[in-house]
Protein backbone atom coordinates (compact mmCIF):
# COMPACT_ATOMS: atom_id res chain seq x y z
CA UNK A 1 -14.15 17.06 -8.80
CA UNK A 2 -16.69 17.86 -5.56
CA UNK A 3 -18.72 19.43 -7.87
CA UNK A 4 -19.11 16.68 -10.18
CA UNK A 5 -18.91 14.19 -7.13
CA UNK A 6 -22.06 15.51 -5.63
CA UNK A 7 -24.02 15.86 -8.65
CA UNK A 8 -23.58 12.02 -9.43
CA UNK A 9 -24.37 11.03 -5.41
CA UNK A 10 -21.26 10.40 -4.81
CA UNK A 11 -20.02 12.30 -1.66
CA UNK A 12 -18.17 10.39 0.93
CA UNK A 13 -20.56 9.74 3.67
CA UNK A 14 -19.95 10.66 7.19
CA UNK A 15 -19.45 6.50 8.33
CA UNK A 16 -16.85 6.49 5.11
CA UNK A 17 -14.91 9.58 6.73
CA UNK A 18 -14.95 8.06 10.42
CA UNK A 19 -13.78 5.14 9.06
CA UNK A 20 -10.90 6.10 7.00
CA UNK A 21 -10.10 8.50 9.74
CA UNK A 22 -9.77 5.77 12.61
CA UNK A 23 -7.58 3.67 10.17
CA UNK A 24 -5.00 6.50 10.04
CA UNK A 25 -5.62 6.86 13.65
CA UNK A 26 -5.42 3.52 14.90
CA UNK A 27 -1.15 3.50 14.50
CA UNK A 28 -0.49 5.74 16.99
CA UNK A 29 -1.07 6.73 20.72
CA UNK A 30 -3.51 9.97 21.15
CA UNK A 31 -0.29 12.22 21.78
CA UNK A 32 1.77 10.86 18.66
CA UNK A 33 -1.47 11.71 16.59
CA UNK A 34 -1.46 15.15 17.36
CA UNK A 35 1.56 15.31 17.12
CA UNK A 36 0.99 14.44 13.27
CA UNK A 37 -1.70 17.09 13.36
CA UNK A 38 0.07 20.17 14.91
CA UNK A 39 3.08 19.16 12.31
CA UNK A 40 0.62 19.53 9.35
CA UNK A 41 -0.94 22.73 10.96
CA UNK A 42 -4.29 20.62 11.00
CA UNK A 43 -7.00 20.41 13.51
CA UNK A 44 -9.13 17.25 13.42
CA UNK A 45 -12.19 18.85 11.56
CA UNK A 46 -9.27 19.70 9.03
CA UNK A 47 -8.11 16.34 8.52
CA UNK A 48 -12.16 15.38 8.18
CA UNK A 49 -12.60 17.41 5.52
CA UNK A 50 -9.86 16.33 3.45
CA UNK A 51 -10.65 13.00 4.07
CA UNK A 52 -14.32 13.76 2.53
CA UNK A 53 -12.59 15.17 -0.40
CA UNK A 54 -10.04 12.44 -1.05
CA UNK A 55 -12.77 9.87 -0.44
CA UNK A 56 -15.55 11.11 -2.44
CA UNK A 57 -12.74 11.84 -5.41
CA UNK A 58 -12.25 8.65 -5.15
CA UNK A 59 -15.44 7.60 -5.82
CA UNK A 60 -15.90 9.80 -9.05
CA UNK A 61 -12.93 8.16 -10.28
CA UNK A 62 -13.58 4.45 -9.73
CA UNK A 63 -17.26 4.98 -11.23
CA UNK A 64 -16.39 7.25 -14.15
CA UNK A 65 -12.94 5.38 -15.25
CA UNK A 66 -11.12 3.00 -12.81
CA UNK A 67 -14.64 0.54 -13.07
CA UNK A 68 -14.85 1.37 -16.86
CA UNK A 69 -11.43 0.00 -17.91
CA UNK A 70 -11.28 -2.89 -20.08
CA UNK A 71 -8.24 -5.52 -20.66
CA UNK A 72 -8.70 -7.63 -23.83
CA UNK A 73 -7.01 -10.67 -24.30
CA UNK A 74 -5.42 -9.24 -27.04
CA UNK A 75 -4.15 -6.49 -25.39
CA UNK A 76 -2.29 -9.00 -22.56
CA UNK A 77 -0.88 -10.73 -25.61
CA UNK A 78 0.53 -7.84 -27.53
CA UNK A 79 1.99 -6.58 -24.01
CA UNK A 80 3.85 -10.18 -23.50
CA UNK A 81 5.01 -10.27 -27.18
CA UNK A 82 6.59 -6.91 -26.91
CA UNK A 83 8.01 -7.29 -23.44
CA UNK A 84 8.96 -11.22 -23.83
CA UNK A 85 11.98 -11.22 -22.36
CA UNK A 86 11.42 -9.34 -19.09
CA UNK A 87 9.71 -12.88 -18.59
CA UNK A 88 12.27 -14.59 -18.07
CA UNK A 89 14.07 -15.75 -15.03
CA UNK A 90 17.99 -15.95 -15.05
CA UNK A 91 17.79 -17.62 -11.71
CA UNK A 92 15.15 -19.15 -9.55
CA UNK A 93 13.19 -16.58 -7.51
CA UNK A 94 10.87 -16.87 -4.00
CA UNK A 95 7.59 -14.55 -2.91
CA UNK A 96 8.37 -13.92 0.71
CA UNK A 97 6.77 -12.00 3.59
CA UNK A 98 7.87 -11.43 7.16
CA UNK A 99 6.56 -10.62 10.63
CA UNK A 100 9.88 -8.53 12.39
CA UNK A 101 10.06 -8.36 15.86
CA UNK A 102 13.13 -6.03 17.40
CA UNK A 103 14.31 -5.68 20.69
CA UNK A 104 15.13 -2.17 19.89
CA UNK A 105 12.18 0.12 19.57
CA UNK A 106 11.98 2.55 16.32
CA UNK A 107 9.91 5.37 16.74
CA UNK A 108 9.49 5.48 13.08
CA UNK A 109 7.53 1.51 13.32
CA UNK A 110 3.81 2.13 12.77
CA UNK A 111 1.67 -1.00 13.09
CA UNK A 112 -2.40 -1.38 13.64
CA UNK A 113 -2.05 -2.15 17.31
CA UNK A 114 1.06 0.14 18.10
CA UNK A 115 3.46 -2.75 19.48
CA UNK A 116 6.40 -2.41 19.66
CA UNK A 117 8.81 -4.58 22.12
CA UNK A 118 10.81 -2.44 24.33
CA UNK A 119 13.84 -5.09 25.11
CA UNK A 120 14.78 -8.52 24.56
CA UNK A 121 12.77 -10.23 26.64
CA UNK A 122 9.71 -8.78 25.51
CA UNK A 123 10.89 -9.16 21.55
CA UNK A 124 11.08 -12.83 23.09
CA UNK A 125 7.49 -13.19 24.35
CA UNK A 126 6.06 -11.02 21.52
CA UNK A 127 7.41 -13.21 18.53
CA UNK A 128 5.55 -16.51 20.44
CA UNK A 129 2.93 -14.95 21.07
CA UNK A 130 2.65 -14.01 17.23
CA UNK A 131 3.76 -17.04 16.55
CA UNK A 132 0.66 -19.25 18.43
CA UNK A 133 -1.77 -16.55 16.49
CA UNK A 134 -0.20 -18.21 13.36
CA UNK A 135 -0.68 -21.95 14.69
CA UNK A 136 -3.91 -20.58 15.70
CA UNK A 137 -5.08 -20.09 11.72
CA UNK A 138 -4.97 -15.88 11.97
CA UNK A 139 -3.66 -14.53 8.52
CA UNK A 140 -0.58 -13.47 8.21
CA UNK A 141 -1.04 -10.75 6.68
CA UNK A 142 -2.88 -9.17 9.01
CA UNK A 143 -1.04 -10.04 11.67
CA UNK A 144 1.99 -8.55 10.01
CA UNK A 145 0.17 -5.40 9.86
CA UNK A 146 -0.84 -5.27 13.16
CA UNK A 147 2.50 -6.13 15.13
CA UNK A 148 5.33 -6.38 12.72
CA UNK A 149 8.20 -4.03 13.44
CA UNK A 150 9.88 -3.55 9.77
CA UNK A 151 8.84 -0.29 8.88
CA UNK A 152 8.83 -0.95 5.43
CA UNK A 153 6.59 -4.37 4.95
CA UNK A 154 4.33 -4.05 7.45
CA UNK A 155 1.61 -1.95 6.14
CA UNK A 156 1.59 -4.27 2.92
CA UNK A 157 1.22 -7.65 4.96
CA UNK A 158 4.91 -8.11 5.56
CA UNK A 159 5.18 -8.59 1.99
CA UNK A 160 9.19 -8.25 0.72
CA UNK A 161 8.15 -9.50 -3.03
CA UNK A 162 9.91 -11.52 -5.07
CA UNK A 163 13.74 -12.08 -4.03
CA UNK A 164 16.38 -13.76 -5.96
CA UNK A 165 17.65 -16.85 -4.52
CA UNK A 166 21.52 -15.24 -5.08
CA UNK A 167 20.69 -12.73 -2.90
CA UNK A 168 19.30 -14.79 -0.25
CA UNK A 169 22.21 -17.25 -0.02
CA UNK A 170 24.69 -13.78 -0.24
CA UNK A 171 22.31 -12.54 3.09
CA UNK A 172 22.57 -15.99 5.08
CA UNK A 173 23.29 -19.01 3.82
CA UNK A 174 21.66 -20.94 6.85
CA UNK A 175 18.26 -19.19 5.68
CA UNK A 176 18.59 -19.93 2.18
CA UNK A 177 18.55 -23.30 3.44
CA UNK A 178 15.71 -22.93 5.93
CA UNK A 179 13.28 -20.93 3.33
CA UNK A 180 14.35 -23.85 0.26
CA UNK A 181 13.16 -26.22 2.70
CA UNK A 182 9.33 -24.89 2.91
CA UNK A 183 6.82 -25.31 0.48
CA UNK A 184 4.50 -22.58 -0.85
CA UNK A 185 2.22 -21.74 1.85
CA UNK A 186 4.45 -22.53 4.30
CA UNK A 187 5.32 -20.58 7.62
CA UNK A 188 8.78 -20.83 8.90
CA UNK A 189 9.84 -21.18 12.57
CA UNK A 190 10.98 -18.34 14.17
CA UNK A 191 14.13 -17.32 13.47
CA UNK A 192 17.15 -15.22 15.36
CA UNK A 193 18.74 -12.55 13.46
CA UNK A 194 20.76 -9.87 13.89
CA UNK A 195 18.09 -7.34 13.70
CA UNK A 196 15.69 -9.48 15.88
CA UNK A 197 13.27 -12.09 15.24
CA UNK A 198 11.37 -13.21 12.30
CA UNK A 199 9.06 -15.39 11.18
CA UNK A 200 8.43 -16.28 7.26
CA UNK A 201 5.86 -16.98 5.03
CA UNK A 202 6.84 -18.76 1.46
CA UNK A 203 4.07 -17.23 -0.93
CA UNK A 204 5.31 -18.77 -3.92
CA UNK A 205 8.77 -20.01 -6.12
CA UNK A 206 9.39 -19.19 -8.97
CA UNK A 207 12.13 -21.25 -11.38
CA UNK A 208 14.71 -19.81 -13.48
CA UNK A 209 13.69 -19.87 -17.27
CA UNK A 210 11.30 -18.38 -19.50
CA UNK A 211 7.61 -17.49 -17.82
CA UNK A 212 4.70 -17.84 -20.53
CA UNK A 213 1.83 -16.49 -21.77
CA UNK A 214 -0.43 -19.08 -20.62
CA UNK A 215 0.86 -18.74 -16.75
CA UNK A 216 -2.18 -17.33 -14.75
CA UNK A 217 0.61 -15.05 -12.85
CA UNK A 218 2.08 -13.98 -16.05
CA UNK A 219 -1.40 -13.07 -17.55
CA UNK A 220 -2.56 -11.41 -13.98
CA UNK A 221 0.99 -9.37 -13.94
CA UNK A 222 0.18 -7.84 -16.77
CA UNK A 223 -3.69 -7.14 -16.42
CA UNK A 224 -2.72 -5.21 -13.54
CA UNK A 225 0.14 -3.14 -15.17
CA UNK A 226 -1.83 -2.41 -17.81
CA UNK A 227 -4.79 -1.14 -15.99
CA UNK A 228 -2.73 0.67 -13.91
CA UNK A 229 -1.31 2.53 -17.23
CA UNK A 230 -4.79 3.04 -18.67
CA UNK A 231 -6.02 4.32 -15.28
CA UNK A 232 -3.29 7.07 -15.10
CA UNK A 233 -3.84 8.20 -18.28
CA UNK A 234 -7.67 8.31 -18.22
CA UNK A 235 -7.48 10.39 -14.72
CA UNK A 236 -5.03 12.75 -16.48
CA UNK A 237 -7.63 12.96 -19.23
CA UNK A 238 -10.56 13.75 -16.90
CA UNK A 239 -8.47 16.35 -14.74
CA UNK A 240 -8.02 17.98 -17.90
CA UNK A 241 -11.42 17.82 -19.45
CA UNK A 242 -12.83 18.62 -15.74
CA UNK A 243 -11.00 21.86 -15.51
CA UNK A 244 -11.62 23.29 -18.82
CA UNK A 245 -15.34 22.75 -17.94
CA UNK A 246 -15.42 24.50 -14.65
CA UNK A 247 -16.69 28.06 -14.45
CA UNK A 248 -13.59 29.62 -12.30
CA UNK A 249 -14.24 33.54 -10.70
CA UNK A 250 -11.19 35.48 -9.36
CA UNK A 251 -12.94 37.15 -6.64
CA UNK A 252 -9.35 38.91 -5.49
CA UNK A 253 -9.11 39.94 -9.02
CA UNK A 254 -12.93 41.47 -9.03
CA UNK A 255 -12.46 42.86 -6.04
CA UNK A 256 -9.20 45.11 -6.53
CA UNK A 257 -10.78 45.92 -9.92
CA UNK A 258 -13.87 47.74 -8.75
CA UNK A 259 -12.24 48.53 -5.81
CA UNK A 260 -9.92 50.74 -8.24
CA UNK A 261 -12.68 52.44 -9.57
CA UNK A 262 -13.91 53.58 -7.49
CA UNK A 263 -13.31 57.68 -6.68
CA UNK A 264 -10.20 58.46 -4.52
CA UNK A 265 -8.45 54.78 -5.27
């Protein structure tokens, strides 16, 4: 893949690798990072190296397949014909995210800026503070990623996805009624939970019933899992085809070879 990488001009550049590097960096306090490093048997020259690789991989790929995949119309309509029924709603469903704010720090939370509140009172002054960034016009998003303390939706933008409104009135039926309340777009108040403090963001509703073709969600839905499924099998492809055109020497094997014929071995 290098090999092919830096024939085509395609090798990560030293501002990519600084910059990718800093982004994994930027989580964690200097000791915590090398922390990560010593774990992984890494030194930082390591990690930059990989990170070259990886990146300029990456590259190969996108030019020579990701940026070469095509979706046809009729390939979105065959994929909705055949899957029809996963299109349909039994029950009405909302797109939520969520900005998490404990009073109980996790040493497993990683966010941008490394905040986490260290006891109620600061839980208390983090979530209005957060919450004036909102009023303010900041995204959400990336405010979620830089000091939201759920472990599991902050790196994607506090996204949670699409719940099911049974399972939001089974979790609290005083939030059902808050999050029914807001339109899409909306950002809710904060709100008090058992875990801490939250604030919400309504991305969309969806109604129960059957989804169609002609839905710009339904059509983007599948684009995207169909690209994905093309991608996957066109990088398997070029793995494949890549290694059965590289020229690969055994220089162990060469070596313990002559070295056994040599007189006296």
């Amino acid at each position: 893949m290098l090999q092919r990488a830096e024939k085509q001009g395609l090798m990560a550049t030293d501002a990519d690798v600084e910059a990718k590097f800093n982004e994994l960096k930027a989580p964690y306090t200097q000791e915590e990072f090398q922390k990560q490093l010593n774990a992984r048997k890494m030194s930082v020259e390591d990690l930059k190296a990989q990170l070259r690789r990886d990146l300029s991989e990456a590259k190969l790929l996108n030019k020579e397949i990701t940026s070469q995949i095509n979706i046809t119309d009729k390939d979105i309509n065959d994929f909705y014909l055949a899957n029809k029924a996963s299109f349909n709603l039994s029950e009405p469903q909302i797109h939520m995210a969520q900005i998490l704010v404990t009073p109980n720090p996790d040493p497993n939370v990683r966010n941008l800026k490394n905040s986490k509140a260290q006891n109620e009172a600061e839980a208390s002054r983090k979530i209005r503070e957060i919450q004036e960034r909102l009023q303010r016009g900041e995204d959400f998003a990336m405010v979620a990623q830089s000091y939201s303390e759920d472990t599991n939706s902050a790196p994607n933008g506090g996204d949670l996805g699409f719940i099911p409104d049974s399972a939001l009135e089974k979790a609290n039926v005083e939030l059902r009624k808050m999050v029914m309340s807001l339109a899409p777009g909306a950002i809710s108040p904060i709100v008090k939970t058992q875990e801490g403090y939250r604030i919400f963001k309504i991305i969309a509703k969806e109604s129960a019933g059957q989804r169609e073709l002609n839905d710009p969600r339904v059509q983007q839905s599948i684009r995207e899992t169909l690209l994905n499924r093309k991608d996957q099998l066109l990088k398997s492809a070029y793995y494949e085809v890549a290694r059965n055109e590289a020229k690969v020497v055994n220089y162990l094997a060469r070596s313990v070879a002559e070295s056994a014929g040599k007189p006296g071995k």
